[in-house]
C-alpha atoms as a PDB file:
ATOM      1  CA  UNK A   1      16.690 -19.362  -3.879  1.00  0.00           C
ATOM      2  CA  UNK A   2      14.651 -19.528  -0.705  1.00  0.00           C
ATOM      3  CA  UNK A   3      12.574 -16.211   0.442  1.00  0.00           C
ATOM      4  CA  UNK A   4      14.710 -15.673   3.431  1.00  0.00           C
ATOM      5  CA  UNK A   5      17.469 -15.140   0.904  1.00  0.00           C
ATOM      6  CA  UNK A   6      15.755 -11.951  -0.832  1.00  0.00           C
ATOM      7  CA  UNK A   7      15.606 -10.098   2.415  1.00  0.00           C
ATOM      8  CA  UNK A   8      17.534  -7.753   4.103  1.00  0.00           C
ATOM      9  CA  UNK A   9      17.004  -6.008   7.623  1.00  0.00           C
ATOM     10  CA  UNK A  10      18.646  -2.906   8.224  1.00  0.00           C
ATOM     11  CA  UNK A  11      16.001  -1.498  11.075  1.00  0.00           C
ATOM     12  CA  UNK A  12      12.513  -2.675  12.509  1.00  0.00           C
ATOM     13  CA  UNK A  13       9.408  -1.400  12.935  1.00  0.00           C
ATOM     14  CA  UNK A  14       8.337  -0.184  16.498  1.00  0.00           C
ATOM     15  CA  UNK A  15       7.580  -3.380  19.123  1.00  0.00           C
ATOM     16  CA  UNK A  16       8.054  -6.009  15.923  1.00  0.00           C
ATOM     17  CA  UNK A  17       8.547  -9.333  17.190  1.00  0.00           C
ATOM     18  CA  UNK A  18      11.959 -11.584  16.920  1.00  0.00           C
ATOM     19  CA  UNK A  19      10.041 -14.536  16.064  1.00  0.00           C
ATOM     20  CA  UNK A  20       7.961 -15.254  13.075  1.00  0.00           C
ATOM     21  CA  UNK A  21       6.420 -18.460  14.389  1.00  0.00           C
ATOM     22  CA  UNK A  22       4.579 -16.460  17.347  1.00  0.00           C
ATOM     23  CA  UNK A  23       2.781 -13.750  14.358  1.00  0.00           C
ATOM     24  CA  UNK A  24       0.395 -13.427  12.383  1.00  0.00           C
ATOM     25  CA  UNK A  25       1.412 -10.004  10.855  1.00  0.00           C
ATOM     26  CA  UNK A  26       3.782 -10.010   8.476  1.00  0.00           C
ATOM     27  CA  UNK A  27       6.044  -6.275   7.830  1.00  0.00           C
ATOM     28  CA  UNK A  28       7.125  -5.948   4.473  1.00  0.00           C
ATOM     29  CA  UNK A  29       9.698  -3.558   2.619  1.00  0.00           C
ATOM     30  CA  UNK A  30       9.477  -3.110  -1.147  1.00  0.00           C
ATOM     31  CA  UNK A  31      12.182  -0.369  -2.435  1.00  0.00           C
ATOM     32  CA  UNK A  32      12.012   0.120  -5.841  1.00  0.00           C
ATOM     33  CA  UNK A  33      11.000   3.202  -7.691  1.00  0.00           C
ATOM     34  CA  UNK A  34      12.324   2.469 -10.892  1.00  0.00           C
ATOM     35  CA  UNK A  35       9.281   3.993 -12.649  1.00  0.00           C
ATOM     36  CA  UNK A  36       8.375   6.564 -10.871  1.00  0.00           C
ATOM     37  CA  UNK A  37       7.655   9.360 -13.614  1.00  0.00           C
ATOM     38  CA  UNK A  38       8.748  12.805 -11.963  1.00  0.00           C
ATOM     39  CA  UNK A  39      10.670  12.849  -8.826  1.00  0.00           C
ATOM     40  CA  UNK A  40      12.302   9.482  -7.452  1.00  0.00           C
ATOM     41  CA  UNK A  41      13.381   8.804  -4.064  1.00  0.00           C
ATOM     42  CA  UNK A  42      10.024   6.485  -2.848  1.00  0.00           C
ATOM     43  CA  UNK A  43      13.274   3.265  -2.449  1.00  0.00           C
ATOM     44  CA  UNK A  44      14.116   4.624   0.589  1.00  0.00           C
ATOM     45  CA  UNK A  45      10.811   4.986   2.580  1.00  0.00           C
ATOM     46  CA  UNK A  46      11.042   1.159   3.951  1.00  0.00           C
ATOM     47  CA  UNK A  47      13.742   2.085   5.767  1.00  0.00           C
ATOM     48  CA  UNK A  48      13.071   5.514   6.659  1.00  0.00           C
ATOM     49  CA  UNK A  49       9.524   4.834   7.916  1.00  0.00           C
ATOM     50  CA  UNK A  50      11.002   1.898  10.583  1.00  0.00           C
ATOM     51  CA  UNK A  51      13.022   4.868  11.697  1.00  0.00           C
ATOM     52  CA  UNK A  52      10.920   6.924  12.668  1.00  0.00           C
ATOM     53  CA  UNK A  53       8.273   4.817  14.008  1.00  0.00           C
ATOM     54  CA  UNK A  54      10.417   4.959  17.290  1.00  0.00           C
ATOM     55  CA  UNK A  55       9.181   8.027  17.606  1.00  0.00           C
ATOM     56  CA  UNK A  56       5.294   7.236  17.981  1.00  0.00           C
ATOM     57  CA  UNK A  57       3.385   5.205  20.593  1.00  0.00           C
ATOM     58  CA  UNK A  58       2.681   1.587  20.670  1.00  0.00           C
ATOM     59  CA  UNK A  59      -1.214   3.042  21.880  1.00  0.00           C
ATOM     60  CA  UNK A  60      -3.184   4.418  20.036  1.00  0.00           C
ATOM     61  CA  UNK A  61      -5.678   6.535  21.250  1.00  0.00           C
ATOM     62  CA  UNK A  62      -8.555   5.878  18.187  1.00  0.00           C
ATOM     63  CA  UNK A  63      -8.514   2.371  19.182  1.00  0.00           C
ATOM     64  CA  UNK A  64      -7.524   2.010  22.463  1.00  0.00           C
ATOM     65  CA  UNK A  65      -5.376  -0.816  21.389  1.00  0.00           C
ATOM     66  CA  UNK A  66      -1.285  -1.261  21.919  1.00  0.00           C
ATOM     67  CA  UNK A  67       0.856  -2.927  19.505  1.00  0.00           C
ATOM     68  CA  UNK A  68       2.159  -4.099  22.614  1.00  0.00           C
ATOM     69  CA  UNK A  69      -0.947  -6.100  22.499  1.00  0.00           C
ATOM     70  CA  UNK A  70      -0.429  -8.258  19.096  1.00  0.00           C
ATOM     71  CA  UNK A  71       2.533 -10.142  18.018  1.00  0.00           C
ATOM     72  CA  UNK A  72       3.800  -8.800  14.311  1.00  0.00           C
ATOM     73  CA  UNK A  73       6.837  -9.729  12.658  1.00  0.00           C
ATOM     74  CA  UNK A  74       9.145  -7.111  10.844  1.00  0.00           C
ATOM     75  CA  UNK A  75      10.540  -9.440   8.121  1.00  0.00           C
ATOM     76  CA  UNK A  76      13.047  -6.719   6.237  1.00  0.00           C
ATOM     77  CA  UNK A  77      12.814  -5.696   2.518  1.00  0.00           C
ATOM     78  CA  UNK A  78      12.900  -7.420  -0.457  1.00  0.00           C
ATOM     79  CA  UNK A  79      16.456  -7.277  -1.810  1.00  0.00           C
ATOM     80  CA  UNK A  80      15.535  -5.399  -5.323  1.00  0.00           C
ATOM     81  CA  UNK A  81      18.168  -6.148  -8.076  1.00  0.00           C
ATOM     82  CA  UNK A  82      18.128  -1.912  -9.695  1.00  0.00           C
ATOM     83  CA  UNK A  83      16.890  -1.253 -12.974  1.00  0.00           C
ATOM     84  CA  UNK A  84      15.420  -4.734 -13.620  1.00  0.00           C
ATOM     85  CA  UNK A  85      11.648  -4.185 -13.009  1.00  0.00           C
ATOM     86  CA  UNK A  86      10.595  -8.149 -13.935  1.00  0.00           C
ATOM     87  CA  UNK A  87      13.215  -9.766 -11.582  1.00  0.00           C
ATOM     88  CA  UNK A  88      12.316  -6.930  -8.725  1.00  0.00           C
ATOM     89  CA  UNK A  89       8.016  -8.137  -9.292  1.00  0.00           C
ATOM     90  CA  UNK A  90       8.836 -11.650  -9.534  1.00  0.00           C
ATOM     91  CA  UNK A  91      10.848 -11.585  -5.893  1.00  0.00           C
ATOM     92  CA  UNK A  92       8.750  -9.444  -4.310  1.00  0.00           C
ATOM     93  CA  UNK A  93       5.760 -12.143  -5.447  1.00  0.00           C
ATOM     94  CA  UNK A  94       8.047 -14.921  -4.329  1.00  0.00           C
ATOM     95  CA  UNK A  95       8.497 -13.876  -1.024  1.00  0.00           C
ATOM     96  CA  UNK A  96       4.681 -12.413  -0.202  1.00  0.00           C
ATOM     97  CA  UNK A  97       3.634 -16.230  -1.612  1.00  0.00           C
ATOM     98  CA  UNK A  98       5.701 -17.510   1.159  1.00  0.00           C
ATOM     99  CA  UNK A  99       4.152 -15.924   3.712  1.00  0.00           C
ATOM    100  CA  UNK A 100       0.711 -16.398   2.199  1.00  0.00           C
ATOM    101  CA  UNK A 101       1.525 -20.163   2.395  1.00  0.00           C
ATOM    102  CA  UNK A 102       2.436 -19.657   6.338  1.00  0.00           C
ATOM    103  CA  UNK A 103      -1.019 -17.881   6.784  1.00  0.00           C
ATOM    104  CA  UNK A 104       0.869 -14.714   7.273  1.00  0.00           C
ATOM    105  CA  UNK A 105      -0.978 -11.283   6.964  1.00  0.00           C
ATOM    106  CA  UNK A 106       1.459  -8.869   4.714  1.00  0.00           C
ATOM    107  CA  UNK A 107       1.387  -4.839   5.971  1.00  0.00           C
ATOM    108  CA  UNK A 108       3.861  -3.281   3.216  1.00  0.00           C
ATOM    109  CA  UNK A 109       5.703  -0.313   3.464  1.00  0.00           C
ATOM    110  CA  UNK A 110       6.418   1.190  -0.724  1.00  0.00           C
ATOM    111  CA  UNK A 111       8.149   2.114  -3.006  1.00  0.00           C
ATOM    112  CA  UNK A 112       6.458   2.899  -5.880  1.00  0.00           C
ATOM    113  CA  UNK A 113       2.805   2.377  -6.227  1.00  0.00           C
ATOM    114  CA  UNK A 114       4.197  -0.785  -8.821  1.00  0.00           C
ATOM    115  CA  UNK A 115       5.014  -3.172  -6.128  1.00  0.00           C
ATOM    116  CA  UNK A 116       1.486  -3.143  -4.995  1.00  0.00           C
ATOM    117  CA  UNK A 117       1.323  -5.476  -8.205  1.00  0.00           C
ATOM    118  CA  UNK A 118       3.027  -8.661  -7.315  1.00  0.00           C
ATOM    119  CA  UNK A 119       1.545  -8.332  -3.540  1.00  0.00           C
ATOM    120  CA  UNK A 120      -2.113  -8.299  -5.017  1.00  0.00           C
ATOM    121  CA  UNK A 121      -0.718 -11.516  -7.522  1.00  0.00           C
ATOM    122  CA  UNK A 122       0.108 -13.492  -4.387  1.00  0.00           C
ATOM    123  CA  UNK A 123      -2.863 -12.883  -2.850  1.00  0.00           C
ATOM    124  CA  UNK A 124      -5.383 -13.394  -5.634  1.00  0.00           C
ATOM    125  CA  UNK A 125      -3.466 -16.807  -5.888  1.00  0.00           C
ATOM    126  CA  UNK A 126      -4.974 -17.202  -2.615  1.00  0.00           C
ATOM    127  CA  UNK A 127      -8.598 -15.488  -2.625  1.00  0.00           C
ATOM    128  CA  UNK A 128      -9.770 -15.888  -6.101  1.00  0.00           C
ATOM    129  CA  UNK A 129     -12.833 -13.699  -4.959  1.00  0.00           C
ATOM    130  CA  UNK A 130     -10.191 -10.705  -4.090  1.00  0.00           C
ATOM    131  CA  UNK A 131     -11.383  -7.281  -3.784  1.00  0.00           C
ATOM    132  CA  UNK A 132      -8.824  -4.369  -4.240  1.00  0.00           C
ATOM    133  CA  UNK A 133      -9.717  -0.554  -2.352  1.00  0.00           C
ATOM    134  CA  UNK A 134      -7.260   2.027  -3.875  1.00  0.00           C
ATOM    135  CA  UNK A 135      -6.614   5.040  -1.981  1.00  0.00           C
ATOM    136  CA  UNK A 136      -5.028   7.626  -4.376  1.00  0.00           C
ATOM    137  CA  UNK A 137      -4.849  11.083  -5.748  1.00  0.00           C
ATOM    138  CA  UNK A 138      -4.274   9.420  -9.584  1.00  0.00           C
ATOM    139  CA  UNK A 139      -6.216   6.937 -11.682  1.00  0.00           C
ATOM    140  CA  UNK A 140      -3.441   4.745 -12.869  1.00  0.00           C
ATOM    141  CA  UNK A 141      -5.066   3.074 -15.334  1.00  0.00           C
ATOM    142  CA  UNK A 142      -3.332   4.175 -18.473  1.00  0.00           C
ATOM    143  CA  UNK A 143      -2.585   1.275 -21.094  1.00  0.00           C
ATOM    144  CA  UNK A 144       0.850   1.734 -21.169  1.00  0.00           C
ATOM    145  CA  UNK A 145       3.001   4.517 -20.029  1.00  0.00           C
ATOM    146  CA  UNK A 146       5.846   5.840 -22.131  1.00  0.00           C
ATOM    147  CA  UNK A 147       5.817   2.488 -24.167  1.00  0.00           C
ATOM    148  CA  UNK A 148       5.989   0.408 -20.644  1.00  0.00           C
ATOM    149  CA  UNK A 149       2.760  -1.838 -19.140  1.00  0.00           C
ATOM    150  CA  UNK A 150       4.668  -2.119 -16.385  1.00  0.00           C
ATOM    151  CA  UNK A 151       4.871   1.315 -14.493  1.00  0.00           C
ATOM    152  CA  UNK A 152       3.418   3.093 -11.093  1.00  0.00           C
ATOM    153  CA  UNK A 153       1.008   4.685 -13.997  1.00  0.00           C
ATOM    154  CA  UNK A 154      -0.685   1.533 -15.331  1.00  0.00           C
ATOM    155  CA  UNK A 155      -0.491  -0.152 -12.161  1.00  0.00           C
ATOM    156  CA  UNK A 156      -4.107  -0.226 -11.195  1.00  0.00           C
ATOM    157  CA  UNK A 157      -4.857  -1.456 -14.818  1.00  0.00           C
ATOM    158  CA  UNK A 158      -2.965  -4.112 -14.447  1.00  0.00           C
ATOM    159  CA  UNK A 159      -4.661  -5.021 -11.255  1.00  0.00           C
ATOM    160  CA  UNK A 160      -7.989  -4.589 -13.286  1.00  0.00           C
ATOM    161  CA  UNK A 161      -6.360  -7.397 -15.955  1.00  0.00           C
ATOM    162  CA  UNK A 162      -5.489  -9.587 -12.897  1.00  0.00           C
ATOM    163  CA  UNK A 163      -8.657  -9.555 -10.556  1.00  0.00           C
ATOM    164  CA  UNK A 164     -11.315  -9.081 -13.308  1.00  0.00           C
ATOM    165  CA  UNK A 165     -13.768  -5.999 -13.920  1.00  0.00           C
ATOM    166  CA  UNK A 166     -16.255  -4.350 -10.722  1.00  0.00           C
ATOM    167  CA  UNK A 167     -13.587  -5.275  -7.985  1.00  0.00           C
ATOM    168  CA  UNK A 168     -11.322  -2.234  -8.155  1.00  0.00           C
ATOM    169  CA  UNK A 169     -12.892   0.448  -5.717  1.00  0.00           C
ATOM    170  CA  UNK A 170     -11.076   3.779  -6.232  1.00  0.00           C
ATOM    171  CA  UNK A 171     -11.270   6.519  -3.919  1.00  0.00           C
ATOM    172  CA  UNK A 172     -10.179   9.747  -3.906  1.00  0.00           C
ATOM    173  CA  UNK A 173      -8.911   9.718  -7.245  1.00  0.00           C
ATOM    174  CA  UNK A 174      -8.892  13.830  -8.839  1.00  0.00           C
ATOM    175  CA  UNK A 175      -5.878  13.424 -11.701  1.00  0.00           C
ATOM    176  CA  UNK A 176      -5.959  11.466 -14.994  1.00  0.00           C
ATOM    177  CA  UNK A 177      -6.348  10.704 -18.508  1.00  0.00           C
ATOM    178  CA  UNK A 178      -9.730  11.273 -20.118  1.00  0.00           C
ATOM    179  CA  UNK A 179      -9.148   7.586 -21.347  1.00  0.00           C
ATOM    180  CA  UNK A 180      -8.487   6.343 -18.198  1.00  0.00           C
ATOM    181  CA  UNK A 181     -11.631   7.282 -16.680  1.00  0.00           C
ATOM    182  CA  UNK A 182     -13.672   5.791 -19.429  1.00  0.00           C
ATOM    183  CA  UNK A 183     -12.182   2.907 -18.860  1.00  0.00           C
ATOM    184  CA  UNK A 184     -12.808   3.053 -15.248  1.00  0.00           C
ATOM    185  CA  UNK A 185     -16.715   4.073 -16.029  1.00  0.00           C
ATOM    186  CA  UNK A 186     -16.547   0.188 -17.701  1.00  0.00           C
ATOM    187  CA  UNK A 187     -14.520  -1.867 -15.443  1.00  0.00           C
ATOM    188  CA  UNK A 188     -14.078  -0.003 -11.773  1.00  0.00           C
ATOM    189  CA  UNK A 189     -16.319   1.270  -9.033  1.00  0.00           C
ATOM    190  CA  UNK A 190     -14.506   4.983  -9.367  1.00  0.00           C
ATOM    191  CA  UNK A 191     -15.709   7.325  -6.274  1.00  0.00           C
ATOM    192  CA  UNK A 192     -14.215  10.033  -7.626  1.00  0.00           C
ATOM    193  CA  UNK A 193     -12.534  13.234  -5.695  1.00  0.00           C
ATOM    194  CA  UNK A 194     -14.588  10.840  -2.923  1.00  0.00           C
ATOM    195  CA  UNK A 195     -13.320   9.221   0.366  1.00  0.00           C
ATOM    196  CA  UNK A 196     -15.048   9.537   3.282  1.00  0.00           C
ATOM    197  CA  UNK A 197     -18.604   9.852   2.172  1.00  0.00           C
ATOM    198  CA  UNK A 198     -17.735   6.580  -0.544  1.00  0.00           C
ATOM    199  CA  UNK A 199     -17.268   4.429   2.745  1.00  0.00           C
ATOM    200  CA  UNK A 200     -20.684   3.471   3.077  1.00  0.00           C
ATOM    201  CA  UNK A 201     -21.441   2.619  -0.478  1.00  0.00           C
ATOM    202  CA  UNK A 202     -17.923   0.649  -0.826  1.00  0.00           C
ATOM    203  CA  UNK A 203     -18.792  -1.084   2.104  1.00  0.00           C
ATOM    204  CA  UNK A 204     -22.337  -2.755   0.865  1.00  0.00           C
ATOM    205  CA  UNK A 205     -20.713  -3.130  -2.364  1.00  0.00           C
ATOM    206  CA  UNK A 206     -17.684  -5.425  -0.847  1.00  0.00           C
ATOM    207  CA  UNK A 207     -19.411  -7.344   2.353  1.00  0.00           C
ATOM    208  CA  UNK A 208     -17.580 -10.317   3.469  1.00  0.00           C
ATOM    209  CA  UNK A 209     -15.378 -11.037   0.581  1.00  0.00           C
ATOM    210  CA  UNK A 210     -11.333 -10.673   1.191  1.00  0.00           C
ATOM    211  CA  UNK A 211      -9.788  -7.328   0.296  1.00  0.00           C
ATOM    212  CA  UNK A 212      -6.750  -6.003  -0.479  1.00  0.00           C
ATOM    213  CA  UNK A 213      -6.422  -2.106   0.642  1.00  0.00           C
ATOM    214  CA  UNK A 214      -3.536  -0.227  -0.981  1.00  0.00           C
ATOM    215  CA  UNK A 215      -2.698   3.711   0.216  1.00  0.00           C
ATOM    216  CA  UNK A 216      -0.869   5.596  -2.423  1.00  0.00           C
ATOM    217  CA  UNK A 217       0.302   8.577  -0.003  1.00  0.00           C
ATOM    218  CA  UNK A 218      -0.823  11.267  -2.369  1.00  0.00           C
ATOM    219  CA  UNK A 219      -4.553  10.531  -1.604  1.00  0.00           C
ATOM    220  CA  UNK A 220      -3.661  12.911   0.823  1.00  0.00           C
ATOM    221  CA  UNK A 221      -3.128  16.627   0.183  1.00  0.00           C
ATOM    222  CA  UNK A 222       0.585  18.171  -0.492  1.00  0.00           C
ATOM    223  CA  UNK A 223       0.097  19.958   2.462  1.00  0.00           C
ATOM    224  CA  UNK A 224      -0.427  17.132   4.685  1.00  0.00           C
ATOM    225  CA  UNK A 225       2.033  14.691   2.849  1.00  0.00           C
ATOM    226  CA  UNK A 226       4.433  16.421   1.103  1.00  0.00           C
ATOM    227  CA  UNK A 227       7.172  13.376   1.056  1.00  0.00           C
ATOM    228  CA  UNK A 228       5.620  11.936  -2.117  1.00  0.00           C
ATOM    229  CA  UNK A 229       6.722  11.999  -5.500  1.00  0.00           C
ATOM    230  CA  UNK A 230       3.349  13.197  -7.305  1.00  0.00           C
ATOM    231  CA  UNK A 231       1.725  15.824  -5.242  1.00  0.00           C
ATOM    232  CA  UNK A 232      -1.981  16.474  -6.544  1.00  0.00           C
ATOM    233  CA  UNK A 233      -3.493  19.573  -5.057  1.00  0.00           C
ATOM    234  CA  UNK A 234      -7.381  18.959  -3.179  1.00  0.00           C
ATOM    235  CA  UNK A 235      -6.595  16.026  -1.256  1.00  0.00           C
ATOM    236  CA  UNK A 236      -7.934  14.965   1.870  1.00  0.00           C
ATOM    237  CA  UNK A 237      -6.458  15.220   5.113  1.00  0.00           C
ATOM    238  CA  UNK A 238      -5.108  13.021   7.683  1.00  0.00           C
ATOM    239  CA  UNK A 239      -7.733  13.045   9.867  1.00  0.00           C
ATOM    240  CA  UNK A 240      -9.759  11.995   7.080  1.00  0.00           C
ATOM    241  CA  UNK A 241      -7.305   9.221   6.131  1.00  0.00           C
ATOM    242  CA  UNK A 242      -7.109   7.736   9.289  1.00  0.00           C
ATOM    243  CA  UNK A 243     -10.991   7.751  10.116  1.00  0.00           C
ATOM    244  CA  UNK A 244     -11.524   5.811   6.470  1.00  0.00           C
ATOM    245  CA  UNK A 245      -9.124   2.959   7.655  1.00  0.00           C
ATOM    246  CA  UNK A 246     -10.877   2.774  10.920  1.00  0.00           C
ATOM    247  CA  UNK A 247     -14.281   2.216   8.927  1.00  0.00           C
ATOM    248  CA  UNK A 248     -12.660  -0.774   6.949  1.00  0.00           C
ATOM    249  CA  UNK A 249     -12.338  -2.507  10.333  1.00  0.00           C
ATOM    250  CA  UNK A 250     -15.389  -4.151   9.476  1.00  0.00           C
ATOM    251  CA  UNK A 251     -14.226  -5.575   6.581  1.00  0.00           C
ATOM    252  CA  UNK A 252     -12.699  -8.049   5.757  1.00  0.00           C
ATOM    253  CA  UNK A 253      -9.044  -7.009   4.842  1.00  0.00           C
ATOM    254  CA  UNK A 254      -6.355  -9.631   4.221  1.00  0.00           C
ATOM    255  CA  UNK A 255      -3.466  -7.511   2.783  1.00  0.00           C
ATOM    256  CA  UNK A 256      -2.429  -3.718   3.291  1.00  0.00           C
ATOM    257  CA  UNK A 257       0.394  -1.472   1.682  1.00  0.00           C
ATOM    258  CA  UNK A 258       1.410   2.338   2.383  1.00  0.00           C
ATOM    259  CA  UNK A 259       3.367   3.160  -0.924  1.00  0.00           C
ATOM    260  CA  UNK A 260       5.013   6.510  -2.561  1.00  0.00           C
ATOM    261  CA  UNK A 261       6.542   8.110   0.466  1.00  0.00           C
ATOM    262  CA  UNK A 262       9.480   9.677  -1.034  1.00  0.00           C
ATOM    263  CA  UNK A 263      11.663  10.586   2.150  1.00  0.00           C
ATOM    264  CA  UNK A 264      14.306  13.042  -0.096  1.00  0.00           C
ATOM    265  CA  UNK A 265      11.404  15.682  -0.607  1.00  0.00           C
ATOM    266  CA  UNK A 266      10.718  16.076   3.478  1.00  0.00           C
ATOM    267  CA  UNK A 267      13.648  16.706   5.540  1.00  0.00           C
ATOM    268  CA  UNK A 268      11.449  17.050   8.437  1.00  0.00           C
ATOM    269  CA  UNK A 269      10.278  13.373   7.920  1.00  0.00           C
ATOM    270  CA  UNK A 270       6.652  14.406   8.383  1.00  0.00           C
ATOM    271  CA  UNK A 271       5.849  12.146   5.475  1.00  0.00           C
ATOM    272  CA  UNK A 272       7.287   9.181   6.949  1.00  0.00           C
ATOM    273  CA  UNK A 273       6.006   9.644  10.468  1.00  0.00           C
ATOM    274  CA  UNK A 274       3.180   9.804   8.756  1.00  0.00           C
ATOM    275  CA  UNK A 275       3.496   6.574   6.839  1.00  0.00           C
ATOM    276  CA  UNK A 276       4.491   4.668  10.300  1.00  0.00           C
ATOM    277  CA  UNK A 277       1.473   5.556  11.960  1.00  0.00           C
ATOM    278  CA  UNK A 278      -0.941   4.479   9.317  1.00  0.00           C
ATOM    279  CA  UNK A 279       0.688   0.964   9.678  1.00  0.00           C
ATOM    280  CA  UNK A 280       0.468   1.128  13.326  1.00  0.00           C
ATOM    281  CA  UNK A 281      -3.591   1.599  13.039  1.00  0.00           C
ATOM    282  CA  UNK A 282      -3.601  -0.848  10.061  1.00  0.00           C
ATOM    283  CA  UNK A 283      -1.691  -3.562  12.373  1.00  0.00           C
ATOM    284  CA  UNK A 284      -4.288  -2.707  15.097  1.00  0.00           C
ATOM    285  CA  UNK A 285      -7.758  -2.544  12.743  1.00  0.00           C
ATOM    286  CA  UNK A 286      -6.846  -5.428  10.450  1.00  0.00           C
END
């Protein structure tokens, strides 16, 4: 089956481009949030955050940059076969490979904090010296979860298996398993209940070598992001979320996801909006 074939486009993103041969940005949906642990729902943010992005600017003011100004390509999501996790990874792999091989970019709107796992596959295929910056309020590092090694709450362990010990930078982390943060004391650069003052040190740490930068939502406070499907009290705020994605401008960051917006826990779509703009500044910075 050719990757064209596993996507579907039911909206775009604000100013996409029609034709993928003029971009170098790459939009991705990945709906599937069939192990999310408490409160589902995270399926329907692709959609729901290319919605509302008509609502925002192409400008943005912290950069004085337009989308207007860059070509980008809103490519649809990943057509996810429900309640068959392996098949749903091994498309969503297939089709980020295929851009990879086109020297596309990939900017992906979530689902569950899982399909950051096949994304990060793909592009480790490409950059064996891949570096992974996690944004999130939880470790997700656990062994297994309920029996499963595939879930949103062994995700990041997984990751660790994948890319190899000291390249997992985790920020803002405040919730998990005593385990879990031995093991990340072993194998991960944990800055924890830190974001913006870790910039710096995550910063010397990485230098030139590619990175993969992955926002679980719920790095942020509840009362900032309350769309999400794990809320974890003593977040940061946005402010703070947006100026630490402006600092990883000078990095050197080849892949980007916004995941666990849950869109059924916010009527007033603050969440989403949300979720829209950080691509917006992530299309611009990276």
């Amino acid at each position: 089956m050719k990757y064209e074939e596993l996507l579907d486009a039911r909206a775009v993103f604000l100013e996409s481009s029609n034709n993928l041969d003029e971009c170098d940005q790459v939009i991705l949906g990945l709906p599937m949030d069939a192990t999310t642990s408490f409160r589902p729902g995270t399926r329907l943010a692709p959609y729901r955050v290319r919605e509302v992005s008509e609502g925002l600017e192409a400008y943005s003011i912290y950069q004085d940059k337009s989308l207007e100004d860059i070509h980008f390509y809103d490519a649809g999501s990943v057509i996810i076969p429900f309640g068959n996790v392996q098949e749903s990874l091994s498309r969503m792999e297939k089709v980020a490979r295929a851009f990879l091989e086109l020297n596309k970019k990939i900017y992906s709107i979530g689902g569950e904090h899982l399909v950051s796992l096949p994304l990060i596959k793909a592009y480790h295929e490409k950059y064996p010296d891949l570096a992974v910056i996690q944004l999130d309020a939880h470790a997700d590092l656990r062994m297994d979860y309920l029996g499963e090694q595939l879930s949103h709450a062994t995700v990041m362990r997984r990751v660790v298996d994948l890319i190899g010990p000291g390249r997992l930078f985790q920020l803002g982390i405040r919730s998990g398993l005593k385990e879990e943060f031995e093991f990340a004391a072993a194998h991960t650069n944990l800055y924890l209940d830190e974001v913006v003052s870790a910039i710096s040190g995550v910063k010397g740490k990485i230098g030139r070598r590619p990175v993969y930068v992955t926002v679980d939502i719920d790095v942020l406070d509840p009362a900032f992001a309350p769309g999400t499907g794990t809320p974890e009290p003593g977040g940061i705020t946005t402010r703070e979320l947006i100026k630490t994605l402006l600092e990883f401008k000078d990095l050197n960051v080849v892949g980007f996801d916004v995941v666990e917006i849950s869109p059924p826990y916010e009527p007033s779509d603050n969440t989403a909006i949300l979720g829209a703009k950080l691509i917006r500044e992530a299309l611009l910075a990276f």
